[in-house]
N, C-alpha and C. Protein backbone atom coordinates (compact mmCIF):
# COMPACT_ATOMS: atom_id res chain seq x y z
N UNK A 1 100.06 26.92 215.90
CA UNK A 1 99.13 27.01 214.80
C UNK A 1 97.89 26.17 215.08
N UNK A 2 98.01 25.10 215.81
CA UNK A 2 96.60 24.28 216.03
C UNK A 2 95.60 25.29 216.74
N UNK A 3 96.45 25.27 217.66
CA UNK A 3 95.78 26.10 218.77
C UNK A 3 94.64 27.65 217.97
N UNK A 4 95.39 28.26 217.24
CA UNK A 4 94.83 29.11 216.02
C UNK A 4 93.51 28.76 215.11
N UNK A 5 93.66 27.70 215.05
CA UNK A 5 92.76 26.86 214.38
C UNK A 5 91.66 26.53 214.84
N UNK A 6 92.01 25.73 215.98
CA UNK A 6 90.98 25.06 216.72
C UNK A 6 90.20 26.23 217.15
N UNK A 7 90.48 27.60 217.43
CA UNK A 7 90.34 28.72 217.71
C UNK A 7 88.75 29.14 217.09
N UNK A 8 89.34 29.19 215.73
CA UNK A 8 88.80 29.06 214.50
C UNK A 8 87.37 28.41 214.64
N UNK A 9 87.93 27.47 214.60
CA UNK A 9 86.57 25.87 214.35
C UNK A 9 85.24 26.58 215.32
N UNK A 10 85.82 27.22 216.34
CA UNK A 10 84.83 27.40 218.07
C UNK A 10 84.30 28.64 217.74
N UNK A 11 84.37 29.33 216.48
CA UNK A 11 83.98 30.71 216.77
C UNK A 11 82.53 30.32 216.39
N UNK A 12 81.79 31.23 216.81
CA UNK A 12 80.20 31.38 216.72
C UNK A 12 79.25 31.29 215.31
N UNK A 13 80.28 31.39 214.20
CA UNK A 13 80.00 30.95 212.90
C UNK A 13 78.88 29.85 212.87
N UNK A 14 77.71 30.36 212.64
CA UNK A 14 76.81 29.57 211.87
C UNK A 14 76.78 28.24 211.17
N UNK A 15 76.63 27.09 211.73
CA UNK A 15 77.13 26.51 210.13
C UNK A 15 78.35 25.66 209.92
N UNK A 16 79.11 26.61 210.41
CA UNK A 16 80.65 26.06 210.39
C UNK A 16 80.65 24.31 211.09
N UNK A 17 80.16 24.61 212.10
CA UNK A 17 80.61 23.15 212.98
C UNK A 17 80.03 22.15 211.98
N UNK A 18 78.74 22.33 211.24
CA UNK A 18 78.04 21.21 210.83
C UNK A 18 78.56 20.98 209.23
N UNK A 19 79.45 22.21 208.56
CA UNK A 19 80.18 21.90 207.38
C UNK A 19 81.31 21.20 208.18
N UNK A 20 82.03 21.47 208.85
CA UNK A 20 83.14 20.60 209.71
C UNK A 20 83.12 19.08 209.40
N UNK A 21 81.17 18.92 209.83
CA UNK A 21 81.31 17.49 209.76
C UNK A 21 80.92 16.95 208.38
N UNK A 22 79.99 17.69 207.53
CA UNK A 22 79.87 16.87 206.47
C UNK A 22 80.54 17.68 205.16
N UNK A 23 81.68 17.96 205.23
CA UNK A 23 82.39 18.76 204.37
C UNK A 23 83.46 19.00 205.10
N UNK A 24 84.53 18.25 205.58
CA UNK A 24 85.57 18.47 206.34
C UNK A 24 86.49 18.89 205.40
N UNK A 25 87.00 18.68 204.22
CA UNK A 25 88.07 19.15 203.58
C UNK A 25 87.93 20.40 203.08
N UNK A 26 86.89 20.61 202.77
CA UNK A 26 86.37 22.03 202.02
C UNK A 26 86.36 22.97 202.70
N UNK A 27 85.82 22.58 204.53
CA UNK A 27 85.83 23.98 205.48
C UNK A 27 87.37 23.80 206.38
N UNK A 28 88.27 22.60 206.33
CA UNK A 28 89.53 22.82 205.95
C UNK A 28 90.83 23.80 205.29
N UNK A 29 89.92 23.80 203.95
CA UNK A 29 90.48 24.88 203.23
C UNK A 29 90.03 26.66 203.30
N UNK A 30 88.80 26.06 203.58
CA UNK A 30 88.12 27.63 203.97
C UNK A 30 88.88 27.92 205.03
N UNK A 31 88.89 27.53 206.09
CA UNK A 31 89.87 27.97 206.82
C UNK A 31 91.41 27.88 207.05
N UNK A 32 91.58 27.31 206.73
CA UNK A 32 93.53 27.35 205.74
C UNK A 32 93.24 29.23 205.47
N UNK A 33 92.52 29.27 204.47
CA UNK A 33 92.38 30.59 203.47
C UNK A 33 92.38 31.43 204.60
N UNK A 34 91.39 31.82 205.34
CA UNK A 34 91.60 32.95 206.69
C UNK A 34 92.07 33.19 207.18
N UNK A 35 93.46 32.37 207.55
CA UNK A 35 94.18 32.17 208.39
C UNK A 35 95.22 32.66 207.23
N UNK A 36 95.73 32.29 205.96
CA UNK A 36 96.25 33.18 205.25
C UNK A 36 96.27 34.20 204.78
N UNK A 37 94.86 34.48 204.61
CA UNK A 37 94.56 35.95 203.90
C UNK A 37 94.78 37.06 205.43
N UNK A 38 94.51 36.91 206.12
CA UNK A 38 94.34 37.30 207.69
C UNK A 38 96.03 37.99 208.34
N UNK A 39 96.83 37.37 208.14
CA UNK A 39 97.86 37.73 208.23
C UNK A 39 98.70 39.44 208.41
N UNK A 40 99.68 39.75 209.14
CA UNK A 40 99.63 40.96 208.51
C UNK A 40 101.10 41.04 207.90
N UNK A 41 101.21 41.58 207.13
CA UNK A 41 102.35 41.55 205.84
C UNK A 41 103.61 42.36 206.93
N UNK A 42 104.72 41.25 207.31
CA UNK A 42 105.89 41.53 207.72
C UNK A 42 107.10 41.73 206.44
N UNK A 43 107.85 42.49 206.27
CA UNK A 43 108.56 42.72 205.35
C UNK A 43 110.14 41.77 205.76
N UNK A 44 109.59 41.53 206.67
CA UNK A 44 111.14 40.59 207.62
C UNK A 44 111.08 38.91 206.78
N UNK A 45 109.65 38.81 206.76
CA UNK A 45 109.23 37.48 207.02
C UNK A 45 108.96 37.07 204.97
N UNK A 46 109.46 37.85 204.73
CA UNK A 46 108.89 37.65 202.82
C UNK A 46 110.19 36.50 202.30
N UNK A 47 109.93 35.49 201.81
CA UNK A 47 110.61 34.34 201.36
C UNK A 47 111.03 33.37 202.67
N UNK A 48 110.65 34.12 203.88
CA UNK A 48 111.15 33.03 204.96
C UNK A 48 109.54 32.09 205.47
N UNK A 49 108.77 32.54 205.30
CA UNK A 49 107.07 31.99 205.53
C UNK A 49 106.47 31.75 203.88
N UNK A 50 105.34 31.16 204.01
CA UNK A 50 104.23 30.88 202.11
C UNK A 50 103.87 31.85 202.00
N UNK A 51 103.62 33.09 202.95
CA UNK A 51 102.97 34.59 202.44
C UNK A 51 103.28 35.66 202.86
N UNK A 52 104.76 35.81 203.41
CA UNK A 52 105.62 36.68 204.26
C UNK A 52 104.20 37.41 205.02
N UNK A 53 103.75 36.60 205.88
CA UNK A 53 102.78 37.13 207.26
C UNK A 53 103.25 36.77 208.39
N UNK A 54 102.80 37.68 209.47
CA UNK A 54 102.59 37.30 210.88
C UNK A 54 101.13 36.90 211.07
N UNK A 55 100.98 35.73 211.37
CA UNK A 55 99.85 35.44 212.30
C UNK A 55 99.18 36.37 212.56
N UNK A 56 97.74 36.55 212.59
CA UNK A 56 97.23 37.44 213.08
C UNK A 56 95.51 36.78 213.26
N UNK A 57 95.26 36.10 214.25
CA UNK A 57 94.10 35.74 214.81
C UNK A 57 92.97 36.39 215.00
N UNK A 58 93.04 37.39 215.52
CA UNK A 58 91.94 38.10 215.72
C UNK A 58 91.43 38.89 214.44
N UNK A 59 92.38 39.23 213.25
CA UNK A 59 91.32 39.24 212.34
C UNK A 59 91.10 38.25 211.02
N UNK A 60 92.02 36.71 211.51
CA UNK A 60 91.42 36.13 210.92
C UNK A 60 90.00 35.34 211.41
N UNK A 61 89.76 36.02 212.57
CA UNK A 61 87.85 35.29 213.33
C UNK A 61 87.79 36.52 212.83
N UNK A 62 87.46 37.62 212.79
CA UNK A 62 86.65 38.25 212.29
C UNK A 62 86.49 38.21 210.98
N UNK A 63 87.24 37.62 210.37
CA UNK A 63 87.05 37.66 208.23
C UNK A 63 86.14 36.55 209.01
N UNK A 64 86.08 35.30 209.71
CA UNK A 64 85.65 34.22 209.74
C UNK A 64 83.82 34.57 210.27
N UNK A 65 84.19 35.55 210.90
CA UNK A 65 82.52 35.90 211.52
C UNK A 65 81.80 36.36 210.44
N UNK A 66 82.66 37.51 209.61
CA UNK A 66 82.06 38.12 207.79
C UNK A 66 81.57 37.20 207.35
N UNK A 67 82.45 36.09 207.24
CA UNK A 67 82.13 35.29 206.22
C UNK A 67 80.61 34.70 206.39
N UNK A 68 80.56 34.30 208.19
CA UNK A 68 78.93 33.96 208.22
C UNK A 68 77.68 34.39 208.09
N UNK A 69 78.09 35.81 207.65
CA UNK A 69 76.95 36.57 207.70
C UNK A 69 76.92 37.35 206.46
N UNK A 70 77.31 35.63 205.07
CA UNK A 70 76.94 35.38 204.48
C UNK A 70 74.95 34.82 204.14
N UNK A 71 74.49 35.92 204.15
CA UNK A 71 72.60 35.66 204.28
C UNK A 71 72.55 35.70 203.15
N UNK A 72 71.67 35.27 202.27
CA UNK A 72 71.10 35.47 201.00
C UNK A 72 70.29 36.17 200.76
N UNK A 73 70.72 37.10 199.68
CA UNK A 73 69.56 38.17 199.67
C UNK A 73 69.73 38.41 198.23
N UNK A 74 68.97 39.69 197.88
CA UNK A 74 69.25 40.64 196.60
C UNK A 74 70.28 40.63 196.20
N UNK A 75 70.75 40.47 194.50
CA UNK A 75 71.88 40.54 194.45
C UNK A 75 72.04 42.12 193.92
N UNK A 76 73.17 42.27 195.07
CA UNK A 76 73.52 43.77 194.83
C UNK A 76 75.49 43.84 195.16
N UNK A 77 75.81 44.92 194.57
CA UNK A 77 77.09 45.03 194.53
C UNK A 77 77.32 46.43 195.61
N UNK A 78 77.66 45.98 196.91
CA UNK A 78 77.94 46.35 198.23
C UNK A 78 79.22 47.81 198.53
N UNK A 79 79.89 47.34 197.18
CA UNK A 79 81.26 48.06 197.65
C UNK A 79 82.34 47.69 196.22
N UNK A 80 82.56 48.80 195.24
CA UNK A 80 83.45 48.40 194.19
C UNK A 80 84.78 49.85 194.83
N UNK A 81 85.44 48.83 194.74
CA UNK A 81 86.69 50.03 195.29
C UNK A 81 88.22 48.98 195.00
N UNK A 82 89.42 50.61 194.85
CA UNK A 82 88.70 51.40 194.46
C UNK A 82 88.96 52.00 193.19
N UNK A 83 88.16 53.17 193.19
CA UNK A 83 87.61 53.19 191.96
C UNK A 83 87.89 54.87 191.78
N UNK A 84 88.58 55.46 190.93
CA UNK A 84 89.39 54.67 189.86
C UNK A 84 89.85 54.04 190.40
N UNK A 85 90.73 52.95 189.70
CA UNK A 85 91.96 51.92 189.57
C UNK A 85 92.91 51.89 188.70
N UNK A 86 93.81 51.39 189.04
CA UNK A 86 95.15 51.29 188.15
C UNK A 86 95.46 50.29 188.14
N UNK A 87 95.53 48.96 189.24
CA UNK A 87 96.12 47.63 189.13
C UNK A 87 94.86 46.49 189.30
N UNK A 88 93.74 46.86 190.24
CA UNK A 88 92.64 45.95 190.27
C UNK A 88 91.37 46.76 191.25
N UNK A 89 90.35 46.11 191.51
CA UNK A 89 89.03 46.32 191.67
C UNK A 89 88.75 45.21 192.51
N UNK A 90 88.50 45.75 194.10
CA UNK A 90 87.48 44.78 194.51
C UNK A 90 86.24 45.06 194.87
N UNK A 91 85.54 43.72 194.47
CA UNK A 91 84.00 43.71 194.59
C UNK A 91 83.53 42.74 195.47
N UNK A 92 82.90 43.67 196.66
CA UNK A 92 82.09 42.91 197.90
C UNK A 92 80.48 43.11 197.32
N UNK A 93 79.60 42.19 197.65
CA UNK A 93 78.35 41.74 196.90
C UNK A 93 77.51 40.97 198.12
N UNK A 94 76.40 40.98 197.28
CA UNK A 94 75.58 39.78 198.05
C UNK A 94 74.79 39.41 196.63
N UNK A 95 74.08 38.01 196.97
CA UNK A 95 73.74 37.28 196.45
C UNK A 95 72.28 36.67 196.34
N UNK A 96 71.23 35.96 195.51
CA UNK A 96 70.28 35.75 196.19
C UNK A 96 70.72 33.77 196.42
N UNK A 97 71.37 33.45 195.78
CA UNK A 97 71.74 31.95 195.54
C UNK A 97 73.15 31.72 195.59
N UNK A 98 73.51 30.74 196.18
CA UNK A 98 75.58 29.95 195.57
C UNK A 98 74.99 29.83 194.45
N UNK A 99 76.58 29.58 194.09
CA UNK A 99 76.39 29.11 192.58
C UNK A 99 77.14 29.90 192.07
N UNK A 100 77.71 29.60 190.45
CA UNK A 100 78.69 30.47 189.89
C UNK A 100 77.81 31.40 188.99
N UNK A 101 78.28 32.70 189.16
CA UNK A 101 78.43 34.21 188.91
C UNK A 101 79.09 34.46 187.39
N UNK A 102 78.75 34.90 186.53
CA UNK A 102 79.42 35.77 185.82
C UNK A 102 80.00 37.52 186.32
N UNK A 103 81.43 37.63 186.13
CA UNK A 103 81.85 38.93 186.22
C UNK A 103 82.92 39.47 184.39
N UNK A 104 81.52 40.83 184.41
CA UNK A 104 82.12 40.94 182.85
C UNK A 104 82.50 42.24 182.68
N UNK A 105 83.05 43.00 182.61
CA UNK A 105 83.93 44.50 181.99
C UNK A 105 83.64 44.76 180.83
N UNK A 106 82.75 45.85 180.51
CA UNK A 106 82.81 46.56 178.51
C UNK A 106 83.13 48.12 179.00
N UNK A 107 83.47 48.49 177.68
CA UNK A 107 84.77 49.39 177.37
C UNK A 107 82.90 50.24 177.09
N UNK A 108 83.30 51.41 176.78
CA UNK A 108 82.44 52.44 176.34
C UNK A 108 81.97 52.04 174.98
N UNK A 109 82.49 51.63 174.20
CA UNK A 109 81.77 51.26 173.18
C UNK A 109 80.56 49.70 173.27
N UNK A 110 80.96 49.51 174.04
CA UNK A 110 79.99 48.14 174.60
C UNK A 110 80.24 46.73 174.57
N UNK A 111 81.36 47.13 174.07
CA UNK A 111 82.65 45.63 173.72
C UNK A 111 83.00 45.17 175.40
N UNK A 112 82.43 43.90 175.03
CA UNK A 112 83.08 42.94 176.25
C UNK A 112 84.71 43.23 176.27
N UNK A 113 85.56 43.11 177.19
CA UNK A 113 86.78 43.12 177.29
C UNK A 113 87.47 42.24 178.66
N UNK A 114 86.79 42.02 179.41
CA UNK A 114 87.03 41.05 180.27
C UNK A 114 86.31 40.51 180.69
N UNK A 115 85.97 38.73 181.06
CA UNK A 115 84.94 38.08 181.54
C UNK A 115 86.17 37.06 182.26
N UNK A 116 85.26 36.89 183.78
CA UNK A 116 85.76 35.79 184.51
C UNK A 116 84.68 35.54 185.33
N UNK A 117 84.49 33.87 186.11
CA UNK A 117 83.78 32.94 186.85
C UNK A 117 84.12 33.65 188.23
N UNK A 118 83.04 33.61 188.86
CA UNK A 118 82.73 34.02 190.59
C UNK A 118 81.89 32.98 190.77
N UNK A 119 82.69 31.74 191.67
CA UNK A 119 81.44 30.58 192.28
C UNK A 119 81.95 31.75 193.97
N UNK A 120 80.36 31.26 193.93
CA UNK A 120 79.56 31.99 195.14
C UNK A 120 79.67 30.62 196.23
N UNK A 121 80.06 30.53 197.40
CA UNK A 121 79.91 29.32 197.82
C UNK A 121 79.11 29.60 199.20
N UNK A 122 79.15 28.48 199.85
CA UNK A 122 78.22 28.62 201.43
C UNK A 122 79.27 29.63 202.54
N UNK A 123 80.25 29.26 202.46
CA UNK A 123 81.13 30.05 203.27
C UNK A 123 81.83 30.86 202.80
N UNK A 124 82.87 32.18 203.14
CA UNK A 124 83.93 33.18 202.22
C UNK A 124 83.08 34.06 202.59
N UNK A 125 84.19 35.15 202.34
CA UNK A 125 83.82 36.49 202.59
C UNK A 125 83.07 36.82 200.61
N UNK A 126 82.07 37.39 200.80
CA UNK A 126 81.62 37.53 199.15
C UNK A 126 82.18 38.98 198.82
N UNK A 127 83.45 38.38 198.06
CA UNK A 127 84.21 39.58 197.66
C UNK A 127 85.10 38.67 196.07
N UNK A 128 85.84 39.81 195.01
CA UNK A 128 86.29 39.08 194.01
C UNK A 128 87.12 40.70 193.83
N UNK A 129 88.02 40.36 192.70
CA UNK A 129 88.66 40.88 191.94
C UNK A 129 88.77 41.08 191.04
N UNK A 130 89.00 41.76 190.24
CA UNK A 130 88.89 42.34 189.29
C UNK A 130 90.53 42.43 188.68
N UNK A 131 91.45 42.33 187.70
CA UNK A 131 92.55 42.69 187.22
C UNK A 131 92.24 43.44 186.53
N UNK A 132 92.92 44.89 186.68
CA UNK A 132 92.37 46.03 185.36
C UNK A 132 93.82 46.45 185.04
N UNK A 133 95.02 46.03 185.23
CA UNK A 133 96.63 46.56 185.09
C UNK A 133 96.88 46.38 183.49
N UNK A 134 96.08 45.76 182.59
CA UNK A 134 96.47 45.47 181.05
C UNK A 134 95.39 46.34 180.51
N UNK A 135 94.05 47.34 181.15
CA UNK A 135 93.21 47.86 180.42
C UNK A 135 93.93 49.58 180.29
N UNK A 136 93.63 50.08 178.90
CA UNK A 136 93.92 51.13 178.92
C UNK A 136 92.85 52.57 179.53
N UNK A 137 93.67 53.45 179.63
CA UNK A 137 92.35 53.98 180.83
C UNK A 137 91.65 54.58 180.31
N UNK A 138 90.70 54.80 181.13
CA UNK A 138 88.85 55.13 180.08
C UNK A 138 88.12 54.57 181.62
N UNK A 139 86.80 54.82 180.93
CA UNK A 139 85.67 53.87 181.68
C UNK A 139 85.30 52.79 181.41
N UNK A 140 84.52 52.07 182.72
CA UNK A 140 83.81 50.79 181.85
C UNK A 140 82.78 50.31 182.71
N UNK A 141 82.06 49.61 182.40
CA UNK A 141 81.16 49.03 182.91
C UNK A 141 81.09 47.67 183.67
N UNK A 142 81.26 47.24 184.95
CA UNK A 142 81.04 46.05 185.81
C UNK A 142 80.12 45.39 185.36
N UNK A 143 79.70 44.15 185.15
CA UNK A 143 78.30 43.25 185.22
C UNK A 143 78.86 42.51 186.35
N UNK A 144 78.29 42.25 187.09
CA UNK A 144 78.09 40.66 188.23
C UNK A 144 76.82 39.81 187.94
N UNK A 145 76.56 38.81 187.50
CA UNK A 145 75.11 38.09 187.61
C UNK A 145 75.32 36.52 187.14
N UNK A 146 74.43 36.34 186.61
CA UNK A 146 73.45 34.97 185.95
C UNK A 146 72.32 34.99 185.70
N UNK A 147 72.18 34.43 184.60
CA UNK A 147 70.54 34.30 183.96
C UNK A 147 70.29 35.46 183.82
N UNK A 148 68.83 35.91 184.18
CA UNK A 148 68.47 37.23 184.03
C UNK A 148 68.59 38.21 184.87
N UNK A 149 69.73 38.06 185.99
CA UNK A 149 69.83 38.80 187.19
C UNK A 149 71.60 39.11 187.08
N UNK A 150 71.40 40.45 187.19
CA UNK A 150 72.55 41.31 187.20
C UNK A 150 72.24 42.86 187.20
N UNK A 151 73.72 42.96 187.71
CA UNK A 151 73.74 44.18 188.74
C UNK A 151 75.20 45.02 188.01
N UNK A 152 75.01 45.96 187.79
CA UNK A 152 76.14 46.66 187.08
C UNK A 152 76.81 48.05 187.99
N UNK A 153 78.21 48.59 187.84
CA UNK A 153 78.59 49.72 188.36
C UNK A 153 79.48 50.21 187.48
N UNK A 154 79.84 51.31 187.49
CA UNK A 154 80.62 52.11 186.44
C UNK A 154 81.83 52.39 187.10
N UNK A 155 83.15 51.67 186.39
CA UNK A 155 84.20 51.93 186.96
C UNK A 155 85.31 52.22 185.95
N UNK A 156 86.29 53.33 186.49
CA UNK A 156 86.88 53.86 185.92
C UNK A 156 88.53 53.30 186.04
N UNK A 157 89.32 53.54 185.37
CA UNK A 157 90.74 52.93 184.88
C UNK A 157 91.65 53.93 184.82
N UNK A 158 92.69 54.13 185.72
CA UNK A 158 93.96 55.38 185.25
C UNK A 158 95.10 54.81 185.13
């Protein structure tokens, strides 16, 4: 696992080396996270490992390369899928600033029905979730933003 890591630390990521040094616990965890999310789901390995995964390196540097090419730009919503849904919604984005995000869901009548926090940070792949498994099905409306900037998509529920 070091070896995985250290792997990690050396990839060409932007940035990374110099959060390393003045943010060591934080790009710690950022990379903890890649290295978990990255994994590929063994059905052998479920209660015997923290996320019944196999190791899988090569695409946890590539979530790790995504993640750097984190640029700031327009905020626009990249990819809502998918869509319909039945259990959840993910949303890949870009941004013009870090910082925390509002993500809000209204029903056709225009009623809020779900709101949750998206902090936007320097590193991560810019992606979120959505839980839609308690909404009954219909349409609805996405917001992503802050302040006066937001970006909406129309997503549907079965």
């Amino acid at each position: 696992m070091t070896g995985a890591i250290a792997l990690l630390y050396a990839s060409s990521c932007e940035g990374l080396e110099e959060a390393a040094i003045s943010k060591p616990a934080e790009t710690a965890l950022f990379v903890r996270e890649m290295i978990m999310q990255s994994g590929d789901q063994v059905a052998a390995l479920q209660n015997r490992t923290a996320t019944g995964r196999r190791l899988n390196i090569g695409q946890a540097m590539q979530d790790i390369e995504a993640s750097c090419q984190n640029i700031l730009g327009p905020l626009a919503l990249a990819s809502v899928y998918p869509n319909p849904a039945d259990e959840s919604i993910t949303v890949s984005y870009s941004s013009p600033v870090n910082g925390v995000y509002q993500v809000e869901l209204y029903d056709v009548l225009g009623r809020l029905v779900q709101r949750q926090e998206e902090v936007v940070a320097e590193f991560g792949l810019r992606r979120f979730t959505v839980d839609v498994s308690h909404l009954p099905a219909g349409s609805y409306l996405l917001r992503f933003g802050q302040g006066n900037d937001w970006v909406s998509e129309k997503v549907l529920v079965f």
